[in-house]
PDB file of N, CA and C in Angstrom:
ATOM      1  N   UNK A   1      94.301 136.312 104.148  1.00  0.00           N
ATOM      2  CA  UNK A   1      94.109 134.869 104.159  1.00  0.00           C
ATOM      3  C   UNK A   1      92.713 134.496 103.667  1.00  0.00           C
ATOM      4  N   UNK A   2      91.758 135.469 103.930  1.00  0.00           N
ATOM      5  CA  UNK A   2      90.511 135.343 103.930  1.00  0.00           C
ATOM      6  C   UNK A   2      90.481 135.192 101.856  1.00  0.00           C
ATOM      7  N   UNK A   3      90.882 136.038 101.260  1.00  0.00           N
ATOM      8  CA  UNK A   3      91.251 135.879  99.523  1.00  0.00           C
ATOM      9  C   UNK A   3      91.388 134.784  99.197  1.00  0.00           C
ATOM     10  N   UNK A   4      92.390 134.484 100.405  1.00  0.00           N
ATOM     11  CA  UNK A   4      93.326 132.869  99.457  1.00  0.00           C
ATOM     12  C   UNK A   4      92.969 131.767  99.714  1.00  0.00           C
ATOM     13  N   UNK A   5      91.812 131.844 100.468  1.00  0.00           N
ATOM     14  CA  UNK A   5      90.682 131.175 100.907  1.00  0.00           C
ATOM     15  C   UNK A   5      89.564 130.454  99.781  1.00  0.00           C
ATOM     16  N   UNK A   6      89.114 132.097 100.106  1.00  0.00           N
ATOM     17  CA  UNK A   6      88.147 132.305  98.694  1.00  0.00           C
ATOM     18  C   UNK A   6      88.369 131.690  97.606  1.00  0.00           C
ATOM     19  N   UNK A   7      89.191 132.053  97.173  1.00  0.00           N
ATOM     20  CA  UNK A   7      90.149 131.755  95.457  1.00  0.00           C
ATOM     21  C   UNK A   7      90.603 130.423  95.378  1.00  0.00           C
ATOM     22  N   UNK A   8      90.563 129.286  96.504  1.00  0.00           N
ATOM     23  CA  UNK A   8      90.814 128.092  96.446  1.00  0.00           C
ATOM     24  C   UNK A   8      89.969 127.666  96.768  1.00  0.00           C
ATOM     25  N   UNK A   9      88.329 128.105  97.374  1.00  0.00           N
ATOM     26  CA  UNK A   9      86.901 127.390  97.350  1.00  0.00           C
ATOM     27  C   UNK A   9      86.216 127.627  95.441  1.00  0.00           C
ATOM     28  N   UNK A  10      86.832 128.602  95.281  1.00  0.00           N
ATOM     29  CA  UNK A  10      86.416 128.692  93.609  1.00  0.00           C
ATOM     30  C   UNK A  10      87.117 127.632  92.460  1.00  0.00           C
ATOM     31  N   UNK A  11      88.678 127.270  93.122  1.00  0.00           N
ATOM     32  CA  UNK A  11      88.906 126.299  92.174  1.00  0.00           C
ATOM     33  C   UNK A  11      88.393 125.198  92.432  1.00  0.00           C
ATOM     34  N   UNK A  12      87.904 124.419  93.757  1.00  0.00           N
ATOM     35  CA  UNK A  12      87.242 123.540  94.088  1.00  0.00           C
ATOM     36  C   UNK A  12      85.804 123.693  93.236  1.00  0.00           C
ATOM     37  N   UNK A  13      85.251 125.082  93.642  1.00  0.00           N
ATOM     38  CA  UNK A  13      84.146 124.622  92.584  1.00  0.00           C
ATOM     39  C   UNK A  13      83.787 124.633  91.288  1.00  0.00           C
ATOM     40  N   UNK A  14      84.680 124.755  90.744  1.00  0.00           N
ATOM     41  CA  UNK A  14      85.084 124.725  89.412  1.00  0.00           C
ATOM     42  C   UNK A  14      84.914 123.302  88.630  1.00  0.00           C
ATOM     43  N   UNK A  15      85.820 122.341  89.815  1.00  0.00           N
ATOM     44  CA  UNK A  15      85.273 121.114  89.804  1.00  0.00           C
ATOM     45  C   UNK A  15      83.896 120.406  89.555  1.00  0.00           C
ATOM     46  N   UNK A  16      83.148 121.133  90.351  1.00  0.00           N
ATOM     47  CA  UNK A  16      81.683 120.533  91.060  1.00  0.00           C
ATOM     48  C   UNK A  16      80.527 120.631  90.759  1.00  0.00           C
ATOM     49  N   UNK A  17      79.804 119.760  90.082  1.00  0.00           N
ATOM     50  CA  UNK A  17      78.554 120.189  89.508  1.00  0.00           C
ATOM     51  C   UNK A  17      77.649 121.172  90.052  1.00  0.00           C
ATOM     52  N   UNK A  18      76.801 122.039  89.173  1.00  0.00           N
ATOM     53  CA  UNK A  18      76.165 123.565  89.841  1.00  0.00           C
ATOM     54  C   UNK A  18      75.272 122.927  91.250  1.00  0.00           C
ATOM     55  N   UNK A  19      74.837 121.546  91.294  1.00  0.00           N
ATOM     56  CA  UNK A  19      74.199 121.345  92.591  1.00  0.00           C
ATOM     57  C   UNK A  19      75.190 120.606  93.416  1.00  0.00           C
ATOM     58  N   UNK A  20      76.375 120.764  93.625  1.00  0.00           N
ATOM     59  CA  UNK A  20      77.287 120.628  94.899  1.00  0.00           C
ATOM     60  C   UNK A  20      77.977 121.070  95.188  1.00  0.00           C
ATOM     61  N   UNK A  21      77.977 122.669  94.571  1.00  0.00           N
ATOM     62  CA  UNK A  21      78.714 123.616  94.444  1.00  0.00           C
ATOM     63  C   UNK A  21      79.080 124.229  95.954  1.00  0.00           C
ATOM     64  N   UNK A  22      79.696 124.811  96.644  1.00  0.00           N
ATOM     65  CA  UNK A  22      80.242 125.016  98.149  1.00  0.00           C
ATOM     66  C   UNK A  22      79.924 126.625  98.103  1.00  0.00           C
ATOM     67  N   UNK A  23      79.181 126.901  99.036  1.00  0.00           N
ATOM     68  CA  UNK A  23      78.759 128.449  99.113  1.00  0.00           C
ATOM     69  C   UNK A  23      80.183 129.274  99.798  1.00  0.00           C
ATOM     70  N   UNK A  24      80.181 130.248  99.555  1.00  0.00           N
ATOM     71  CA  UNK A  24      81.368 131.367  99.417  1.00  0.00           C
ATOM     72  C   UNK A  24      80.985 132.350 101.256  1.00  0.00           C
ATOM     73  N   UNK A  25      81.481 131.199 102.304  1.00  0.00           N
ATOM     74  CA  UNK A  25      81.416 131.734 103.398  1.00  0.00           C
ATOM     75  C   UNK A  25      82.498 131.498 104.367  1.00  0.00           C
ATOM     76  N   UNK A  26      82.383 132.183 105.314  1.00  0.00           N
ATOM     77  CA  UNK A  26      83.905 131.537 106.215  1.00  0.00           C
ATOM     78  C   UNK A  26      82.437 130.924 107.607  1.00  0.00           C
ATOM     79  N   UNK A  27      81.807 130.537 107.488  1.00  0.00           N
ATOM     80  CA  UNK A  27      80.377 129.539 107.932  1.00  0.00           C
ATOM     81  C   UNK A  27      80.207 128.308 107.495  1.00  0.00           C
ATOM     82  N   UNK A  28      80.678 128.032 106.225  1.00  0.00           N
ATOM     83  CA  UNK A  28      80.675 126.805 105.183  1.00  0.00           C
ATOM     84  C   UNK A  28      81.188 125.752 106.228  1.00  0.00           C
ATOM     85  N   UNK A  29      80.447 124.684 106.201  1.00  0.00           N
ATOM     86  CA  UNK A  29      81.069 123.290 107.004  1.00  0.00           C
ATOM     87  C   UNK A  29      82.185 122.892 106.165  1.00  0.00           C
ATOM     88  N   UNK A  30      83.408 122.012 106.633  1.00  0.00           N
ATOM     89  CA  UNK A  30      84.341 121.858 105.639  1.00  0.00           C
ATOM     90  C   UNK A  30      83.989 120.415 105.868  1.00  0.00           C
ATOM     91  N   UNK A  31      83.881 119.582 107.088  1.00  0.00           N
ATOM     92  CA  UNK A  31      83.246 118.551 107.469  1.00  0.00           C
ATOM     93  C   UNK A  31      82.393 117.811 107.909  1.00  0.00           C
ATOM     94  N   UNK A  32      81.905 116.289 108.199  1.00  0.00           N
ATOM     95  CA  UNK A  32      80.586 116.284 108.930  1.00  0.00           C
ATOM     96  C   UNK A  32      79.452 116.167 107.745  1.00  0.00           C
ATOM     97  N   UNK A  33      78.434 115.579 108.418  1.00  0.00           N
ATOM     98  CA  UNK A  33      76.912 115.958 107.696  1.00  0.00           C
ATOM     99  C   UNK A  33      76.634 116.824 107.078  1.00  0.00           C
ATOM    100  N   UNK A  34      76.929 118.328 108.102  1.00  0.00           N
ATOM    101  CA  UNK A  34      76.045 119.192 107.208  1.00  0.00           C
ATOM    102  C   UNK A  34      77.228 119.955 105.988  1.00  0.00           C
ATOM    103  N   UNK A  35      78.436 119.484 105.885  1.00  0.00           N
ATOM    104  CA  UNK A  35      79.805 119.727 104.953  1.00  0.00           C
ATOM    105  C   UNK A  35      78.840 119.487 103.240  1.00  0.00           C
ATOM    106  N   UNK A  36      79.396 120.077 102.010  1.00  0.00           N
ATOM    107  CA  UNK A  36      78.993 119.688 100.721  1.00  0.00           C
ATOM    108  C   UNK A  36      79.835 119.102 100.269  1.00  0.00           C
ATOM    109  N   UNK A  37      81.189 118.975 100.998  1.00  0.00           N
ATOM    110  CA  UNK A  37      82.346 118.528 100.391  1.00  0.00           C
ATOM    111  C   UNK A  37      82.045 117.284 100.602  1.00  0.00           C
ATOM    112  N   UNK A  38      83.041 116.319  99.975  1.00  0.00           N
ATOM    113  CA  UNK A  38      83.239 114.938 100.263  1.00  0.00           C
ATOM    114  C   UNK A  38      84.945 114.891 100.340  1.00  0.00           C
ATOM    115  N   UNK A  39      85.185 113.422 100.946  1.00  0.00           N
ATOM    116  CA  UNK A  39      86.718 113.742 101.120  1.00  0.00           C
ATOM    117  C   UNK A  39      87.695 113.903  99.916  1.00  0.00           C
ATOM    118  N   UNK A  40      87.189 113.757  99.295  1.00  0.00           N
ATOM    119  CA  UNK A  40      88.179 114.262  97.920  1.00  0.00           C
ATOM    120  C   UNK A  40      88.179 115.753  97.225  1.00  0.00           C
ATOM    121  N   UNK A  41      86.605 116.496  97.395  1.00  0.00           N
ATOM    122  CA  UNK A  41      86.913 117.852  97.530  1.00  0.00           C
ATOM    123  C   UNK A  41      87.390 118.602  98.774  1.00  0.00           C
ATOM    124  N   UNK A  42      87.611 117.850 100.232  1.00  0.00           N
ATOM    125  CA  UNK A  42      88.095 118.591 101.253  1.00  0.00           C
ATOM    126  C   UNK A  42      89.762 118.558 100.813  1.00  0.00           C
ATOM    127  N   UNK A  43      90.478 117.469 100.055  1.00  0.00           N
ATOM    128  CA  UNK A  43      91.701 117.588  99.823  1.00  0.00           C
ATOM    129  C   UNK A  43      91.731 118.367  98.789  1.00  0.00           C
ATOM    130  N   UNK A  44      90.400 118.653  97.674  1.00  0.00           N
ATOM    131  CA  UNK A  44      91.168 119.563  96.417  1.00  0.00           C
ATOM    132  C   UNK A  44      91.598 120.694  96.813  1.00  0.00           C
ATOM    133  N   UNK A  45      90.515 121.181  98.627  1.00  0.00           N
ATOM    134  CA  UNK A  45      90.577 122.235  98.712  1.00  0.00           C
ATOM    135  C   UNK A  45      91.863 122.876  99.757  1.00  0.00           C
ATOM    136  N   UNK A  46      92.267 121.820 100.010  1.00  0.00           N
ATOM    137  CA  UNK A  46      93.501 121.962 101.035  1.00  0.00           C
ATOM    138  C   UNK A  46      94.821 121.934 100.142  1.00  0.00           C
ATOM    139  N   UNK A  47      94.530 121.072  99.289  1.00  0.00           N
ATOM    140  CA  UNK A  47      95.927 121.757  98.096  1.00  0.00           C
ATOM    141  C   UNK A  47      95.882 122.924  97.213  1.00  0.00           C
ATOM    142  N   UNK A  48      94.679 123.442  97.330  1.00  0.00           N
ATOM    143  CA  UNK A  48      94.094 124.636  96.336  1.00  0.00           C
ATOM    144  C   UNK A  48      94.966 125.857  97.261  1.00  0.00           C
ATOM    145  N   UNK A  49      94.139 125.880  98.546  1.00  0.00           N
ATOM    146  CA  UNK A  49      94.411 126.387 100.075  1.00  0.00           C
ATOM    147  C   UNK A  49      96.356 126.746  99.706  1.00  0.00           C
ATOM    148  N   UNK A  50      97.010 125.370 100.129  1.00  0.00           N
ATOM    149  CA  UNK A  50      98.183 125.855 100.252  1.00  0.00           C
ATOM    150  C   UNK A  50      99.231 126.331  98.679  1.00  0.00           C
ATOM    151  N   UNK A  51      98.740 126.551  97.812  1.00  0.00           N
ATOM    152  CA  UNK A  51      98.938 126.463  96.520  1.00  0.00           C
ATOM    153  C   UNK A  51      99.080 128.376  96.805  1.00  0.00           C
ATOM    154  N   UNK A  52      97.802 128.710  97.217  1.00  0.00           N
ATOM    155  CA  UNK A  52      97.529 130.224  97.021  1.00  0.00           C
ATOM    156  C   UNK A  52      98.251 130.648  98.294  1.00  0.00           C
ATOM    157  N   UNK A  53      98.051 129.954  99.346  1.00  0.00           N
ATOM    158  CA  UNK A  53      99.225 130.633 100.372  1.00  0.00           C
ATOM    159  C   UNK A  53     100.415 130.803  99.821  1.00  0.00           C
ATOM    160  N   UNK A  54     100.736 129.694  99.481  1.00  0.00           N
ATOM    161  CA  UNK A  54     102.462 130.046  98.343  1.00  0.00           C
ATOM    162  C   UNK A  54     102.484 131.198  97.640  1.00  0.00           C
ATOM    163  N   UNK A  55     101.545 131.281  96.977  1.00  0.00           N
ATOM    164  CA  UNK A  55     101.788 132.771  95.992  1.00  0.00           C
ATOM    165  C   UNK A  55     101.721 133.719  96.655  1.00  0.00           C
ATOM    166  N   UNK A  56     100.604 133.555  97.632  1.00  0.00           N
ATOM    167  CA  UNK A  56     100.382 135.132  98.015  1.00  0.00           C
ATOM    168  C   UNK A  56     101.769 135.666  99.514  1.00  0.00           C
ATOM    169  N   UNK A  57     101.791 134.281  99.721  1.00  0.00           N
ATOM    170  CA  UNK A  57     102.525 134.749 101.290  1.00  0.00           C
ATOM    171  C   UNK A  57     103.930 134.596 100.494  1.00  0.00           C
ATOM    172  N   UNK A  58     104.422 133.808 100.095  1.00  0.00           N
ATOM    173  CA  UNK A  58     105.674 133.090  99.427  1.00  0.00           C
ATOM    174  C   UNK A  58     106.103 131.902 100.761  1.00  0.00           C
ATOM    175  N   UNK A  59     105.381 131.702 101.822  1.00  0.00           N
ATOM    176  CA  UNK A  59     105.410 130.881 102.278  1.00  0.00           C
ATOM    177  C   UNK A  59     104.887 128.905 102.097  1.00  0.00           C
ATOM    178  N   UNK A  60     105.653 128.119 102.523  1.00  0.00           N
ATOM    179  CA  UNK A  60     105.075 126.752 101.853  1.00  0.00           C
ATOM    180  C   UNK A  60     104.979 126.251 103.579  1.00  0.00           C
ATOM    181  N   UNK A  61     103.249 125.815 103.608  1.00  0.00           N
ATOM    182  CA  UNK A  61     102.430 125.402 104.585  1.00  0.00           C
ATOM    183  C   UNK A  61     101.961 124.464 104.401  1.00  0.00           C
ATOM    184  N   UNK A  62     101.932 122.912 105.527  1.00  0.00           N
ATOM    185  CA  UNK A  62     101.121 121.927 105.191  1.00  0.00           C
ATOM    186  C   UNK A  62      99.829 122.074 106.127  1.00  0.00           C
ATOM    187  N   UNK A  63      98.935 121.930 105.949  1.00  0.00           N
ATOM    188  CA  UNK A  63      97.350 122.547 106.553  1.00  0.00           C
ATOM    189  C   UNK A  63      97.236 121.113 107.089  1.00  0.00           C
ATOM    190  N   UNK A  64      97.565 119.735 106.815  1.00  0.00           N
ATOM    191  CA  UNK A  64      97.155 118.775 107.190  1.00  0.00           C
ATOM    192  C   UNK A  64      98.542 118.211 107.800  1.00  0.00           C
ATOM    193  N   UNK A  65      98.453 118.297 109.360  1.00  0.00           N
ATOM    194  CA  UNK A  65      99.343 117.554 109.971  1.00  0.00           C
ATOM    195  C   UNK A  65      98.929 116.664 111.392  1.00  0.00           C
ATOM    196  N   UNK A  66      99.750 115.996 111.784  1.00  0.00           N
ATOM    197  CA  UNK A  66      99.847 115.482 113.063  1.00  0.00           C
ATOM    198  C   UNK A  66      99.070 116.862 114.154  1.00  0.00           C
ATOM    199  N   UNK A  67      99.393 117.819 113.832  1.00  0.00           N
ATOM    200  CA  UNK A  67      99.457 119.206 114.830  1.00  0.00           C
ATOM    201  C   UNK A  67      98.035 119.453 114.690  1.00  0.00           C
ATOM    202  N   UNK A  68      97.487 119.036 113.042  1.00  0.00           N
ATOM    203  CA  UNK A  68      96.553 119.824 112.891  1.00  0.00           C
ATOM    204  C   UNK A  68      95.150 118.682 113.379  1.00  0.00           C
ATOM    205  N   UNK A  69      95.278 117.476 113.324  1.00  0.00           N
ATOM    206  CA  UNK A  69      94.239 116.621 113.308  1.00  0.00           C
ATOM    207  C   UNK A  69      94.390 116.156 114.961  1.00  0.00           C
ATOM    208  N   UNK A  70      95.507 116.522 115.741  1.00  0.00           N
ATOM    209  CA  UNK A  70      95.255 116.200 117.360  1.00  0.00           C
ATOM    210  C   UNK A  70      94.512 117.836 117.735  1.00  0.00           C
ATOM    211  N   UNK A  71      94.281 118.575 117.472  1.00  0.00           N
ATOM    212  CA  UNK A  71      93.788 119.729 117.917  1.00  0.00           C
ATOM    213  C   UNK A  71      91.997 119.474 118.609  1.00  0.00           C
ATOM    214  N   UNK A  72      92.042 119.940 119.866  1.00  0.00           N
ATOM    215  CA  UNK A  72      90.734 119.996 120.525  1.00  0.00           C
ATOM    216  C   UNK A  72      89.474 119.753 119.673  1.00  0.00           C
ATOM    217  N   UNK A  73      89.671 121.338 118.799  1.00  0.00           N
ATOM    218  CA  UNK A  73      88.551 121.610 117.676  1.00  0.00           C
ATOM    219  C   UNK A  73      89.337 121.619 116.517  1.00  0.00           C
ATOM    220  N   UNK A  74      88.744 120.834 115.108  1.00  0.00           N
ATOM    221  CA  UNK A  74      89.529 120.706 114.182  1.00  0.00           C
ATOM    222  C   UNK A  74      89.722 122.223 113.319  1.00  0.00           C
ATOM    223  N   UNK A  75      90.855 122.171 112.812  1.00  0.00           N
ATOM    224  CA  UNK A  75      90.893 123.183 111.927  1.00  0.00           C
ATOM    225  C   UNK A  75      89.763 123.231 110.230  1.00  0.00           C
ATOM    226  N   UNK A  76      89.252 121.957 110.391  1.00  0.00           N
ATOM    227  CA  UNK A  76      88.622 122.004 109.029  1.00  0.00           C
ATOM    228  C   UNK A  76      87.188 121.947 109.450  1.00  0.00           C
ATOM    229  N   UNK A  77      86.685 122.205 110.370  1.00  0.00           N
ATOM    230  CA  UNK A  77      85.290 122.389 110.629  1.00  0.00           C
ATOM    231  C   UNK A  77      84.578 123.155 110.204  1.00  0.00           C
ATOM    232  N   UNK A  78      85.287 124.577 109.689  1.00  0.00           N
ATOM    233  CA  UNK A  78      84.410 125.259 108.770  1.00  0.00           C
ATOM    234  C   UNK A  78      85.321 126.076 107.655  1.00  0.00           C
ATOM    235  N   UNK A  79      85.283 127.213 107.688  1.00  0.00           N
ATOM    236  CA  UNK A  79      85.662 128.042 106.360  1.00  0.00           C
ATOM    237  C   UNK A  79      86.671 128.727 107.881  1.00  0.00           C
ATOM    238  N   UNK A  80      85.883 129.845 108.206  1.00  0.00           N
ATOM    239  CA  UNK A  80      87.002 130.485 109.290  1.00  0.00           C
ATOM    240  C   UNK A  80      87.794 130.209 110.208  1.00  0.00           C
ATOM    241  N   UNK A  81      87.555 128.400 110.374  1.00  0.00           N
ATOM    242  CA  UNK A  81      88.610 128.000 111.169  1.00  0.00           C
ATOM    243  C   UNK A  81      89.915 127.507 110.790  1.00  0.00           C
ATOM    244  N   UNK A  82      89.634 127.130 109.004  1.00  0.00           N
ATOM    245  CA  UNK A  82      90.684 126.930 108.362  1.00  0.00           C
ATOM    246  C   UNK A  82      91.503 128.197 108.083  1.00  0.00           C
ATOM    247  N   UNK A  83      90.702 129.389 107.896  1.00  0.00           N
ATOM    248  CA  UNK A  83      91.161 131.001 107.838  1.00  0.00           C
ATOM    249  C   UNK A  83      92.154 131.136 109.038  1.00  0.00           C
ATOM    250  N   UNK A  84      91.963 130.676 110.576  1.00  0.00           N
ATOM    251  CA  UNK A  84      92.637 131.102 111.146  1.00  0.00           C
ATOM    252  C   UNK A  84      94.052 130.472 111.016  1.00  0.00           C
ATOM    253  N   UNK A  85      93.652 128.786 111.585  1.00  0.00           N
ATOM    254  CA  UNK A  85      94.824 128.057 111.513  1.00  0.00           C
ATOM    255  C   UNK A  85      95.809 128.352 110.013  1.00  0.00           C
ATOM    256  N   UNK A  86      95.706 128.441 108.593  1.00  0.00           N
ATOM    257  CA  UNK A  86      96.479 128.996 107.655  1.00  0.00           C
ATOM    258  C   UNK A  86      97.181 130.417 108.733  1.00  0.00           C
ATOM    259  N   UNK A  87      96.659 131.315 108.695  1.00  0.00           N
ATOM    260  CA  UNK A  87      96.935 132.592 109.358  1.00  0.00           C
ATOM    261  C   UNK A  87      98.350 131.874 110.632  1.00  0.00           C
ATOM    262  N   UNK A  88      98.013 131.416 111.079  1.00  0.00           N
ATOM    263  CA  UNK A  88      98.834 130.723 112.440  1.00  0.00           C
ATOM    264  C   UNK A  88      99.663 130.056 111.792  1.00  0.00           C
ATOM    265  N   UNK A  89      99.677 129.850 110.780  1.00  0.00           N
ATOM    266  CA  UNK A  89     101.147 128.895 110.355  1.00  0.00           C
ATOM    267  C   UNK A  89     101.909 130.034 109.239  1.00  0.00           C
ATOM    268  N   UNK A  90     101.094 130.520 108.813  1.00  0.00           N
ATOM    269  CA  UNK A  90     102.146 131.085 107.961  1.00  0.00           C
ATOM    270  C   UNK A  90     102.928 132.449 108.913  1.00  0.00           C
ATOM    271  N   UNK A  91     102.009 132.619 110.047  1.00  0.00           N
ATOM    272  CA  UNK A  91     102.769 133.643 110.937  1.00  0.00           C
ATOM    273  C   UNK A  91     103.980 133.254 111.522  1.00  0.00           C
ATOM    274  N   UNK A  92     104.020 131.883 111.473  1.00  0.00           N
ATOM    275  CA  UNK A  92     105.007 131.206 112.527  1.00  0.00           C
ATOM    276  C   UNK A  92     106.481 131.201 111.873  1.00  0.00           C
ATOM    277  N   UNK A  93     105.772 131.437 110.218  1.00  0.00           N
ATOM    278  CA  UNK A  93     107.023 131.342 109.151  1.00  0.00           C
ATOM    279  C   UNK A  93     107.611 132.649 108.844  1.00  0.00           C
ATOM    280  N   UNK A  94     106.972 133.548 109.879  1.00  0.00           N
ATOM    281  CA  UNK A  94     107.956 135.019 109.411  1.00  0.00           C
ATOM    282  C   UNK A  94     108.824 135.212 110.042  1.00  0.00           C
ATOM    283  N   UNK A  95     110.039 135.849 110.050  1.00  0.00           N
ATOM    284  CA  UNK A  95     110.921 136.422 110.411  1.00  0.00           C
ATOM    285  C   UNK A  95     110.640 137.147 112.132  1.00  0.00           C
TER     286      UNK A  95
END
Protein backbone atom coordinates (compact mmCIF):
# COMPACT_ATOMS: atom_id res chain seq x y z
CA UNK A 1 0.00 0.00 0.00
CA UNK A 2 2.87 1.97 1.05
CA UNK A 3 4.00 1.94 -3.31
CA UNK A 4 0.59 2.89 -4.24
CA UNK A 5 0.88 5.56 -2.06
CA UNK A 6 4.03 6.75 -3.20
CA UNK A 7 3.22 6.51 -6.96
CA UNK A 8 0.06 8.64 -6.45
CA UNK A 9 2.04 11.47 -4.29
CA UNK A 10 4.32 11.52 -7.56
CA UNK A 11 1.44 12.01 -9.89
CA UNK A 12 0.21 14.77 -7.67
CA UNK A 13 3.51 16.21 -7.96
CA UNK A 14 3.85 16.14 -11.25
CA UNK A 15 1.22 18.65 -11.14
CA UNK A 16 2.96 21.12 -8.75
CA UNK A 17 5.35 23.66 -9.15
CA UNK A 18 9.13 22.58 -7.83
CA UNK A 19 8.22 24.97 -4.70
CA UNK A 20 4.94 23.11 -3.64
CA UNK A 21 6.06 20.05 -4.40
CA UNK A 22 4.85 17.32 -1.38
CA UNK A 23 7.86 15.51 0.22
CA UNK A 24 7.89 11.61 -0.24
CA UNK A 25 6.94 10.54 3.49
CA UNK A 26 4.26 8.58 5.27
CA UNK A 27 4.88 11.98 7.99
CA UNK A 28 3.67 14.37 5.16
CA UNK A 29 0.55 16.40 6.55
CA UNK A 30 -2.26 15.66 4.06
CA UNK A 31 -4.22 18.48 5.98
CA UNK A 32 -4.30 21.59 8.15
CA UNK A 33 -1.62 24.40 8.24
CA UNK A 34 1.26 22.62 8.25
CA UNK A 35 -0.33 20.26 4.87
CA UNK A 36 1.44 21.62 1.18
CA UNK A 37 -1.55 20.42 -0.34
CA UNK A 38 -4.50 22.57 -0.96
CA UNK A 39 -7.95 21.10 -1.42
CA UNK A 40 -7.68 20.39 -4.90
CA UNK A 41 -4.32 18.58 -4.63
CA UNK A 42 -5.74 16.56 -1.51
CA UNK A 43 -8.48 15.30 -4.15
CA UNK A 44 -5.81 14.81 -7.05
CA UNK A 45 -4.31 12.75 -4.56
CA UNK A 46 -7.19 10.65 -3.40
CA UNK A 47 -8.15 9.83 -7.00
CA UNK A 48 -4.46 9.17 -7.87
CA UNK A 49 -4.62 6.94 -4.38
CA UNK A 50 -7.63 4.91 -5.54
CA UNK A 51 -6.66 4.69 -9.27
CA UNK A 52 -3.35 2.67 -8.11
CA UNK A 53 -5.23 0.65 -5.54
CA UNK A 54 -7.27 -0.58 -8.59
CA UNK A 55 -4.32 -1.74 -10.41
CA UNK A 56 -2.37 -3.00 -7.91
CA UNK A 57 -5.07 -4.70 -5.60
CA UNK A 58 -7.80 -5.10 -8.51
CA UNK A 59 -9.91 -3.82 -5.87
CA UNK A 60 -12.27 -0.43 -6.37
CA UNK A 61 -12.13 1.73 -2.97
CA UNK A 62 -13.70 5.05 -2.14
CA UNK A 63 -11.08 6.72 0.47
CA UNK A 64 -13.62 9.55 0.94
CA UNK A 65 -16.75 8.54 2.73
CA UNK A 66 -19.37 9.18 5.34
CA UNK A 67 -17.16 6.31 7.33
CA UNK A 68 -14.17 8.05 6.55
CA UNK A 69 -14.81 11.84 7.56
CA UNK A 70 -16.97 10.74 10.99
CA UNK A 71 -13.79 8.92 12.20
CA UNK A 72 -12.26 10.16 15.71
CA UNK A 73 -8.85 10.88 13.88
CA UNK A 74 -9.11 11.60 10.22
CA UNK A 75 -7.76 9.31 7.77
CA UNK A 76 -6.12 12.19 5.77
CA UNK A 77 -4.02 13.71 8.44
CA UNK A 78 -0.98 12.47 7.15
CA UNK A 79 0.70 10.05 4.61
CA UNK A 80 0.53 6.81 7.03
CA UNK A 81 -2.77 7.30 8.10
CA UNK A 82 -4.10 7.32 4.70
CA UNK A 83 -1.59 4.07 4.26
CA UNK A 84 -3.51 2.42 6.86
CA UNK A 85 -7.14 3.25 6.28
CA UNK A 86 -6.54 2.23 2.15
CA UNK A 87 -4.98 -1.08 3.78
CA UNK A 88 -8.42 -1.47 5.91
CA UNK A 89 -10.62 -1.17 3.07
CA UNK A 90 -9.17 -2.99 0.59
CA UNK A 91 -8.78 -5.87 3.30
CA UNK A 92 -12.40 -5.77 3.89
CA UNK A 93 -12.72 -6.50 0.04
CA UNK A 94 -11.02 -9.90 0.16
CA UNK A 95 -12.43 -13.02 0.15
Amino acid sequence: MEAAFFAALDEVNRLLPAERKVGKSLDVALLGADSDLDSLGLVNLVVALEQKIDDAFGVSVALVSPESMSRKESPFRNGGALVEYAAELVERQRP
